[in-house]
C-alpha atoms as a PDB file:
ATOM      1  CA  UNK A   1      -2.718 -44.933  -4.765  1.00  0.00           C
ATOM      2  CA  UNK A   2      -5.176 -46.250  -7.124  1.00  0.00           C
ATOM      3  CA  UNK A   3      -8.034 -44.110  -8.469  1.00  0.00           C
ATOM      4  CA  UNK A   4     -11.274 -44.823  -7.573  1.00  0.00           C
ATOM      5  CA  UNK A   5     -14.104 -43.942  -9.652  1.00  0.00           C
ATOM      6  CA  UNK A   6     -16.816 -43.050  -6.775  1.00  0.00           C
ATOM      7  CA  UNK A   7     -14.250 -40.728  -5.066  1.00  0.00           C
ATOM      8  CA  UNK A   8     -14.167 -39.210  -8.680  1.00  0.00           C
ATOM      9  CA  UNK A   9     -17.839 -38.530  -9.616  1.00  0.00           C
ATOM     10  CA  UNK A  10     -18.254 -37.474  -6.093  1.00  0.00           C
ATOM     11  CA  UNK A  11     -15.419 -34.681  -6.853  1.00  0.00           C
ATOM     12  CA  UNK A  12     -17.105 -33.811 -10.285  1.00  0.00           C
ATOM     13  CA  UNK A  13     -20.578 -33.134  -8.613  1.00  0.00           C
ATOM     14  CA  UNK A  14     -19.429 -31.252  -6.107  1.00  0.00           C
ATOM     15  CA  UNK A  15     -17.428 -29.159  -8.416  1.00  0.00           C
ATOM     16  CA  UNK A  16     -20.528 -28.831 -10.813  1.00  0.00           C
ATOM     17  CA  UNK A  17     -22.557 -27.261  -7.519  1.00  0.00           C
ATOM     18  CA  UNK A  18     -19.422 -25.148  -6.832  1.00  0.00           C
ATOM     19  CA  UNK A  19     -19.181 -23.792 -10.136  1.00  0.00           C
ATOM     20  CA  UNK A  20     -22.991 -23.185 -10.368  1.00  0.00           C
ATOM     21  CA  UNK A  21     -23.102 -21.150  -6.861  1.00  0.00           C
ATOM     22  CA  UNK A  22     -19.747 -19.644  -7.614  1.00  0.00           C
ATOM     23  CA  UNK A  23     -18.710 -19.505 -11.448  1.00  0.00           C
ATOM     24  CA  UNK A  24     -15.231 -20.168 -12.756  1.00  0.00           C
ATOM     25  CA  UNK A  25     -13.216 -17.134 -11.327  1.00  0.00           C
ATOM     26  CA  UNK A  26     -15.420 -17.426  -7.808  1.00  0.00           C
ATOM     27  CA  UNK A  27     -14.666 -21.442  -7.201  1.00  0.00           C
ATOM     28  CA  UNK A  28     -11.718 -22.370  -5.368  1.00  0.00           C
ATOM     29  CA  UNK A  29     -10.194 -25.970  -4.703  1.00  0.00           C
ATOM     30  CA  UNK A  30     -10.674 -25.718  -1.100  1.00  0.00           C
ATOM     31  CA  UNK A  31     -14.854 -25.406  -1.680  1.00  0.00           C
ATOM     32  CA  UNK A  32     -14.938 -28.004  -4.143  1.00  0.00           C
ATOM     33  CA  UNK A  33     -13.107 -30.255  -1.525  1.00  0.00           C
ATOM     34  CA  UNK A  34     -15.321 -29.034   1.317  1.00  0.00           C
ATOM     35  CA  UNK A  35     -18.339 -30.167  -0.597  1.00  0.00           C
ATOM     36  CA  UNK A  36     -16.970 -33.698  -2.048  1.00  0.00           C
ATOM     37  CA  UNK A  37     -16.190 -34.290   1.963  1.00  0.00           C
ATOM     38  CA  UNK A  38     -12.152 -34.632   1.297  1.00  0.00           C
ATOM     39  CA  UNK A  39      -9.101 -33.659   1.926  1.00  0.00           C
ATOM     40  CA  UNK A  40      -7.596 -30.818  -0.980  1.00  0.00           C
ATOM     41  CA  UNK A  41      -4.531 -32.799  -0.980  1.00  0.00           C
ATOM     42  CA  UNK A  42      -7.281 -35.990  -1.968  1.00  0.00           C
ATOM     43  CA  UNK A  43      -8.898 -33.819  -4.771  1.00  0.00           C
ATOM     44  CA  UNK A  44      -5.147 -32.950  -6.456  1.00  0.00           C
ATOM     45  CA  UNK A  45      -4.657 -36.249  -6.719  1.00  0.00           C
ATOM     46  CA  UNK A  46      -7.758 -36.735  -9.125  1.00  0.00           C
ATOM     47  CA  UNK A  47      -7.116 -33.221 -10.527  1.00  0.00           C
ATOM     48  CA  UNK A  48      -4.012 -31.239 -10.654  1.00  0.00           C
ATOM     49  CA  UNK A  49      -6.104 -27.545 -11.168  1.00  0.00           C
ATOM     50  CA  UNK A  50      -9.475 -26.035 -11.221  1.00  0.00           C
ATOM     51  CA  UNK A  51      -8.624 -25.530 -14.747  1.00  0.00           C
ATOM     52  CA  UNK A  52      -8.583 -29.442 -15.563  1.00  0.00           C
ATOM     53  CA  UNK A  53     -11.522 -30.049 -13.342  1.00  0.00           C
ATOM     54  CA  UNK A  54     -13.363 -27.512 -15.296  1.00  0.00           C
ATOM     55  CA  UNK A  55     -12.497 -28.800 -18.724  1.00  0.00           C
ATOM     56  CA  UNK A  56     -13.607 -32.290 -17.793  1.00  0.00           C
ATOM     57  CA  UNK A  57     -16.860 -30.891 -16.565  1.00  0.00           C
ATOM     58  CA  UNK A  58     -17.370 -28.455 -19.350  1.00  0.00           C
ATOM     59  CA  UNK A  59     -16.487 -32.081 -22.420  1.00  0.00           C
ATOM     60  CA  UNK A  60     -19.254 -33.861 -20.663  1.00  0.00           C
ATOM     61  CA  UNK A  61     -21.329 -30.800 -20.809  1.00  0.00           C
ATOM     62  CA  UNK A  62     -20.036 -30.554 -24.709  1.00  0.00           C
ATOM     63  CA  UNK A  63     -20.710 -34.473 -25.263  1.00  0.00           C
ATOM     64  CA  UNK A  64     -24.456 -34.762 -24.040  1.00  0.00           C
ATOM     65  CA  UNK A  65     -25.132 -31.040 -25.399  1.00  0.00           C
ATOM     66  CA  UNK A  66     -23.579 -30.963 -29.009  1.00  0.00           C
ATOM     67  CA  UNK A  67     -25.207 -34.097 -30.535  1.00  0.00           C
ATOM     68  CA  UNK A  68     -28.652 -32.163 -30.015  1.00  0.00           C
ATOM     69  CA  UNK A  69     -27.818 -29.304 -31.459  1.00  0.00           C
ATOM     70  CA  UNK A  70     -26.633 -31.272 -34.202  1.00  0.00           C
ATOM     71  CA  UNK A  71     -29.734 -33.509 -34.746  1.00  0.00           C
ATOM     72  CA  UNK A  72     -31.907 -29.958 -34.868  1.00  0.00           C
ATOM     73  CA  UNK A  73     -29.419 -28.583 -37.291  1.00  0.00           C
ATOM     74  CA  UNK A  74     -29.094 -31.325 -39.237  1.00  0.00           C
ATOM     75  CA  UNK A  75     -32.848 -32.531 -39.237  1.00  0.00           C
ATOM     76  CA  UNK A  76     -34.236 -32.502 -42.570  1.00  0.00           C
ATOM     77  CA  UNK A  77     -37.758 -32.595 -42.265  1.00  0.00           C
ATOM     78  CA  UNK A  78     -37.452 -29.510 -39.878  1.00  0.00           C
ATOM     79  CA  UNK A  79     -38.242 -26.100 -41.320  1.00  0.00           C
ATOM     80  CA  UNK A  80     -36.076 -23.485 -40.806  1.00  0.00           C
ATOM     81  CA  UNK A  81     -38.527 -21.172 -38.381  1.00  0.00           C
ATOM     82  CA  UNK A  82     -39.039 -25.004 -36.146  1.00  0.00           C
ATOM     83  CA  UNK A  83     -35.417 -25.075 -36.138  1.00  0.00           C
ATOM     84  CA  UNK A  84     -35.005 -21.440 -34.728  1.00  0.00           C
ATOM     85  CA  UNK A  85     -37.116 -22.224 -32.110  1.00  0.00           C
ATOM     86  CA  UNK A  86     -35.335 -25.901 -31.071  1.00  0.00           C
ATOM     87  CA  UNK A  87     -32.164 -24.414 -30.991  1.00  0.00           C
ATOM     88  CA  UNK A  88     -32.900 -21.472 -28.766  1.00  0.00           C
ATOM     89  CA  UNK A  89     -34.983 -23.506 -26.440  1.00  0.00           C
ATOM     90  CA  UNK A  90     -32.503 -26.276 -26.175  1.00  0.00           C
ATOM     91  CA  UNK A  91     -29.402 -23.889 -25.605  1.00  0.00           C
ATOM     92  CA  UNK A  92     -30.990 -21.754 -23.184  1.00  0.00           C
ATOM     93  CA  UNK A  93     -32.285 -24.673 -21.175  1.00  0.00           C
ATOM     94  CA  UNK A  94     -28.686 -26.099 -20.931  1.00  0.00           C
ATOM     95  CA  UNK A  95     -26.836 -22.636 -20.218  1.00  0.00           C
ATOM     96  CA  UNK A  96     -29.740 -22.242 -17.323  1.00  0.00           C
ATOM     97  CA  UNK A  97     -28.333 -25.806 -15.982  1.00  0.00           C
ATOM     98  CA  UNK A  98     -24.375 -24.776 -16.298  1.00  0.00           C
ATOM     99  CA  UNK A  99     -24.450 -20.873 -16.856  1.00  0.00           C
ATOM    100  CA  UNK A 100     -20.883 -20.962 -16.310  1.00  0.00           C
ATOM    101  CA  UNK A 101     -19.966 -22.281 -19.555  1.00  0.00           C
ATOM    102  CA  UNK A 102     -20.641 -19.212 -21.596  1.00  0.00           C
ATOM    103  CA  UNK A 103     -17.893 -17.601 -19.996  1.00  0.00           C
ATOM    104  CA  UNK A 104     -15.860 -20.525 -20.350  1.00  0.00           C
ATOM    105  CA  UNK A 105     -16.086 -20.867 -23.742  1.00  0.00           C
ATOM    106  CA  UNK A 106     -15.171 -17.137 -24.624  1.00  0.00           C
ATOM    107  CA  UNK A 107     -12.193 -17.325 -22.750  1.00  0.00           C
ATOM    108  CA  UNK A 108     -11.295 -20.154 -23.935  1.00  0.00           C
ATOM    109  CA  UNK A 109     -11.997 -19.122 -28.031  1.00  0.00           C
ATOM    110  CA  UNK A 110     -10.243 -16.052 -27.362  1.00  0.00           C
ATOM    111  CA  UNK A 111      -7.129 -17.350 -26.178  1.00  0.00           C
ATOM    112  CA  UNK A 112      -6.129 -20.444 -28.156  1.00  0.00           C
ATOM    113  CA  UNK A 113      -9.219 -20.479 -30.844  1.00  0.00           C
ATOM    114  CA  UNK A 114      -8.193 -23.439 -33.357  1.00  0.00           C
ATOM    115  CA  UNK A 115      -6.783 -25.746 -30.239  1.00  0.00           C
ATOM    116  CA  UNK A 116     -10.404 -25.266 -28.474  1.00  0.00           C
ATOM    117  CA  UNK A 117     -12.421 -26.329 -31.465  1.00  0.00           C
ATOM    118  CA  UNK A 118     -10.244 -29.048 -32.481  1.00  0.00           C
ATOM    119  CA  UNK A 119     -11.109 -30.178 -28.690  1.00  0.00           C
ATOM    120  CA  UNK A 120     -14.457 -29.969 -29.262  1.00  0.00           C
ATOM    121  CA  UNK A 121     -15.390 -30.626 -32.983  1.00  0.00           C
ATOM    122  CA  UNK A 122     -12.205 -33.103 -32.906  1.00  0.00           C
ATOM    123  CA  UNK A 123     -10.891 -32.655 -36.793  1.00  0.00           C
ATOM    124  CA  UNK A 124     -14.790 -32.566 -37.843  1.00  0.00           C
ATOM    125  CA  UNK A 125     -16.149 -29.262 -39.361  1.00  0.00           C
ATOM    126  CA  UNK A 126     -19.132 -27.682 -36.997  1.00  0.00           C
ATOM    127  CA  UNK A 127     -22.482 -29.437 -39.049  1.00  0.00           C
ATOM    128  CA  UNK A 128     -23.730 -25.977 -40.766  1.00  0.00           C
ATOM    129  CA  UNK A 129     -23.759 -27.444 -44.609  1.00  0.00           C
ATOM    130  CA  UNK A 130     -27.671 -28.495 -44.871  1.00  0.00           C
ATOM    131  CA  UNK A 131     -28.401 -25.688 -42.698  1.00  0.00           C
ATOM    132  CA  UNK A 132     -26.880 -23.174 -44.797  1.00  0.00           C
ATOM    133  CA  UNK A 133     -28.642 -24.436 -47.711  1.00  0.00           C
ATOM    134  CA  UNK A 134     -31.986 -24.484 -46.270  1.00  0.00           C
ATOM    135  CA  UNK A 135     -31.812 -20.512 -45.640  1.00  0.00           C
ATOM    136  CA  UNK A 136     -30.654 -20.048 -49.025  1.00  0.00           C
ATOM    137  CA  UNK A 137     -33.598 -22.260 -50.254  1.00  0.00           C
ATOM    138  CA  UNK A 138     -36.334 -20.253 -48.105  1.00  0.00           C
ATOM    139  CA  UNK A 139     -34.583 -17.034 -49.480  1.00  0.00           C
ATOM    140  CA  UNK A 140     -35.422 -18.016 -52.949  1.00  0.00           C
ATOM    141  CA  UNK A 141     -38.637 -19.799 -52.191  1.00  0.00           C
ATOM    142  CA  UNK A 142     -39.674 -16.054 -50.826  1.00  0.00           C
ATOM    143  CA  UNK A 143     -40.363 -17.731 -47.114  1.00  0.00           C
ATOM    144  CA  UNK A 144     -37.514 -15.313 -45.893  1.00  0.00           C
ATOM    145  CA  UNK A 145     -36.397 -12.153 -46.713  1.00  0.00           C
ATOM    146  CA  UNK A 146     -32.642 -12.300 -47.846  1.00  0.00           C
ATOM    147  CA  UNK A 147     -30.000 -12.314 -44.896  1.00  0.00           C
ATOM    148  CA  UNK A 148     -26.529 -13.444 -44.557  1.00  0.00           C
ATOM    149  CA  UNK A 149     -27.021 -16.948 -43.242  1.00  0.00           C
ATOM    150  CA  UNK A 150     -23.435 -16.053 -40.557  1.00  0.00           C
ATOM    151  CA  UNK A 151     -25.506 -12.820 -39.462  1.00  0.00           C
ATOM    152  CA  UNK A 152     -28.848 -15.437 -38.748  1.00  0.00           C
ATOM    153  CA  UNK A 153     -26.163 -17.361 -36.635  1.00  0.00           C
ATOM    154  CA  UNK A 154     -24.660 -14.501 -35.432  1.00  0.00           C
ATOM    155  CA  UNK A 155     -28.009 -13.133 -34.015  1.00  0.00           C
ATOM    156  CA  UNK A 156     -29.918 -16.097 -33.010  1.00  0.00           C
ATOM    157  CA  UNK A 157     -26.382 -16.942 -30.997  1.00  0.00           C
ATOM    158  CA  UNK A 158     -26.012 -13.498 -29.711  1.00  0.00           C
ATOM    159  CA  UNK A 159     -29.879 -13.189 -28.136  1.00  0.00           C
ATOM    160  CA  UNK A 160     -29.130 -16.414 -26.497  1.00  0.00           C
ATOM    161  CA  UNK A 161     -26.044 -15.917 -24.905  1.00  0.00           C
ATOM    162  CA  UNK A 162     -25.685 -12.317 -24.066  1.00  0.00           C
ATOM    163  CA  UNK A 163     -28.213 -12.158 -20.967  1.00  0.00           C
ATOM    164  CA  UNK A 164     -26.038 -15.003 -19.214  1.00  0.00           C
ATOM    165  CA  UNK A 165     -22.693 -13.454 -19.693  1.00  0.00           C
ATOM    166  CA  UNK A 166     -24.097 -10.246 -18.549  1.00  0.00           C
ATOM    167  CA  UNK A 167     -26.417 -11.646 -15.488  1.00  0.00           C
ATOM    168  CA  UNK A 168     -24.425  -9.860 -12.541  1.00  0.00           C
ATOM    169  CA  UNK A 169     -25.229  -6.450 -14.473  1.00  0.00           C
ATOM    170  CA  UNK A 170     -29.188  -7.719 -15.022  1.00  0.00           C
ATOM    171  CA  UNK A 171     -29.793  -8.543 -12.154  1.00  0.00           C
ATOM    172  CA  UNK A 172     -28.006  -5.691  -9.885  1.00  0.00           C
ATOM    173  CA  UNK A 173     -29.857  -3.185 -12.264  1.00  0.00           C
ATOM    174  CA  UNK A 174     -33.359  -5.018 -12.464  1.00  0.00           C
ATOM    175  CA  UNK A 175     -33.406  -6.101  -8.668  1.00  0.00           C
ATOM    176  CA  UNK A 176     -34.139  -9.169  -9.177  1.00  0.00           C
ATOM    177  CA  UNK A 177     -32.383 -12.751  -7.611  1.00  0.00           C
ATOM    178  CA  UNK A 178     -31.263 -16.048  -9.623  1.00  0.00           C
ATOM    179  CA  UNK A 179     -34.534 -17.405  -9.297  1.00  0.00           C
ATOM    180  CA  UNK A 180     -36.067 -14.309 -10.784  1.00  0.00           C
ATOM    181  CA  UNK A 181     -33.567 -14.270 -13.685  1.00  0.00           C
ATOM    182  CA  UNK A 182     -33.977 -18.037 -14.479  1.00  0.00           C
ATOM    183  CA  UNK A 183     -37.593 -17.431 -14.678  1.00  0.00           C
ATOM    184  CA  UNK A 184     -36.881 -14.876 -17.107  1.00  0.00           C
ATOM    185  CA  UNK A 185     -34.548 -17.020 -19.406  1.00  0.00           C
ATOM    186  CA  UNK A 186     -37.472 -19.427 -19.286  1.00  0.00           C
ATOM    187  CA  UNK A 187     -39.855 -17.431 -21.088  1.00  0.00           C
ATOM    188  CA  UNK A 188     -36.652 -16.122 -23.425  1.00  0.00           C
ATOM    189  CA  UNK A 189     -37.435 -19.808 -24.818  1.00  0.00           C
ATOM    190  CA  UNK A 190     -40.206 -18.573 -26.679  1.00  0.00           C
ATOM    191  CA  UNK A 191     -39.682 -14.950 -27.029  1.00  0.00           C
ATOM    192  CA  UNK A 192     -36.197 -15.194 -28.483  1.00  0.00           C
ATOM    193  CA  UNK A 193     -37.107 -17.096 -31.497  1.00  0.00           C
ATOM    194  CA  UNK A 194     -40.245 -15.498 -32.356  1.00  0.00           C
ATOM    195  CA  UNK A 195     -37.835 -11.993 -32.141  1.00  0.00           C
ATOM    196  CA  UNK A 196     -35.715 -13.679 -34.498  1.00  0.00           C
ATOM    197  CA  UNK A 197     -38.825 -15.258 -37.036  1.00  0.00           C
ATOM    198  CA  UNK A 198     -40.587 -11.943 -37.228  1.00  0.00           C
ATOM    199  CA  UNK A 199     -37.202 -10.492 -38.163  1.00  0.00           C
ATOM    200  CA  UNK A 200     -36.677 -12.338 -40.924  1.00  0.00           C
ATOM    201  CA  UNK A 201     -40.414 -13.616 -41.899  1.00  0.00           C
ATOM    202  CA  UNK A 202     -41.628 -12.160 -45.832  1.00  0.00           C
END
């Protein structure tokens, strides 16, 4: 049987809706068959596990998401407060898209660490050099007030992520639905970052 590449995309949209409605641990093979319209023994074929579905999925995610992050990081005619605010907009507007990938991740970095960055960076370092200069720079240019530029990252990372790992908990305590919460990480956009400014601003 020869693999066709139609059949293929078809699987790895379905399993993107799947995994959106369902998360990781919820998904099964079955639903992600039922919704590409094929047989399961059809969708083992393409993929042996959920597992290696997911990681395809979650490297394209990587491969359109990471070279943004990178040009914000990386930008040098970007202040450091600008670059706050890119970065927390552009992450939460991609974890809002696949807010299964937080999850993901920490599983992942918890269980085999150096083989999931070496996946992901490849044998590159992750692009923090010009950044970490630039917060040394504004410390001594009095622009912020001195800080640990891994506890910045820490807490700018942190603000992001935590609401979408904890969701189920938000939103059975708030009340509110998915819609609700996205609406919420929306304005989190703007309210993170400014959190994190006046935190920091001399």
């Amino acid at each position: 049987m020869k693999k066709d590449l139609s059949t293929e995309e078809k699987i790895l949209g379905a399993a993107k809706k799947v995994f959106l409605t369902k998360g990781m641990d919820g998904a099964r093979m079955q639903d992600i068959a039922d919704e590409a319209g094929i047989n399961k023994a059809l969708l083992h074929y393409y993929f042996r596990s959920k597992d290696k579905l997911f990681e395809q999925i979650f490297m394209e995610v990587v491969a359109a998401f990471l070279p943004r992050i990178i040009t914000i990081l990386d930008a040098a005619d970007t202040t450091l407060f600008q670059k706050i605010e890119l970065f927390c907009s552009e992450y939460i507007s991609q974890v809002i898209k696949t807010p299964y990938v937080p999850i993901f991740i920490l599983n992942e970095i918890n269980r085999q660490p150096k083989a999931f960055l070496k996946k992901v960076l490849g044998n590159n370092k992750p692009p923090m050099h010009k950044l970490l200069i630039q917060i040394e720079n504004e410390i001594k240019d009095d622009v912020i007030k001195p800080i640990q530029p891994l506890q910045l990252l820490i807490n700018t990372l942190s603000l992001c992520i935590f609401p979408f790992l904890a969701c189920p908990m938000i939103q059975l305590i708030a009340g509110i639905d998915n819609k609700q919460f996205n609406d919420m990480m929306e304005k989190r956009k703007k309210e993170v970052p400014q959190l994190i400014i006046n935190s920091i601003r001399k």
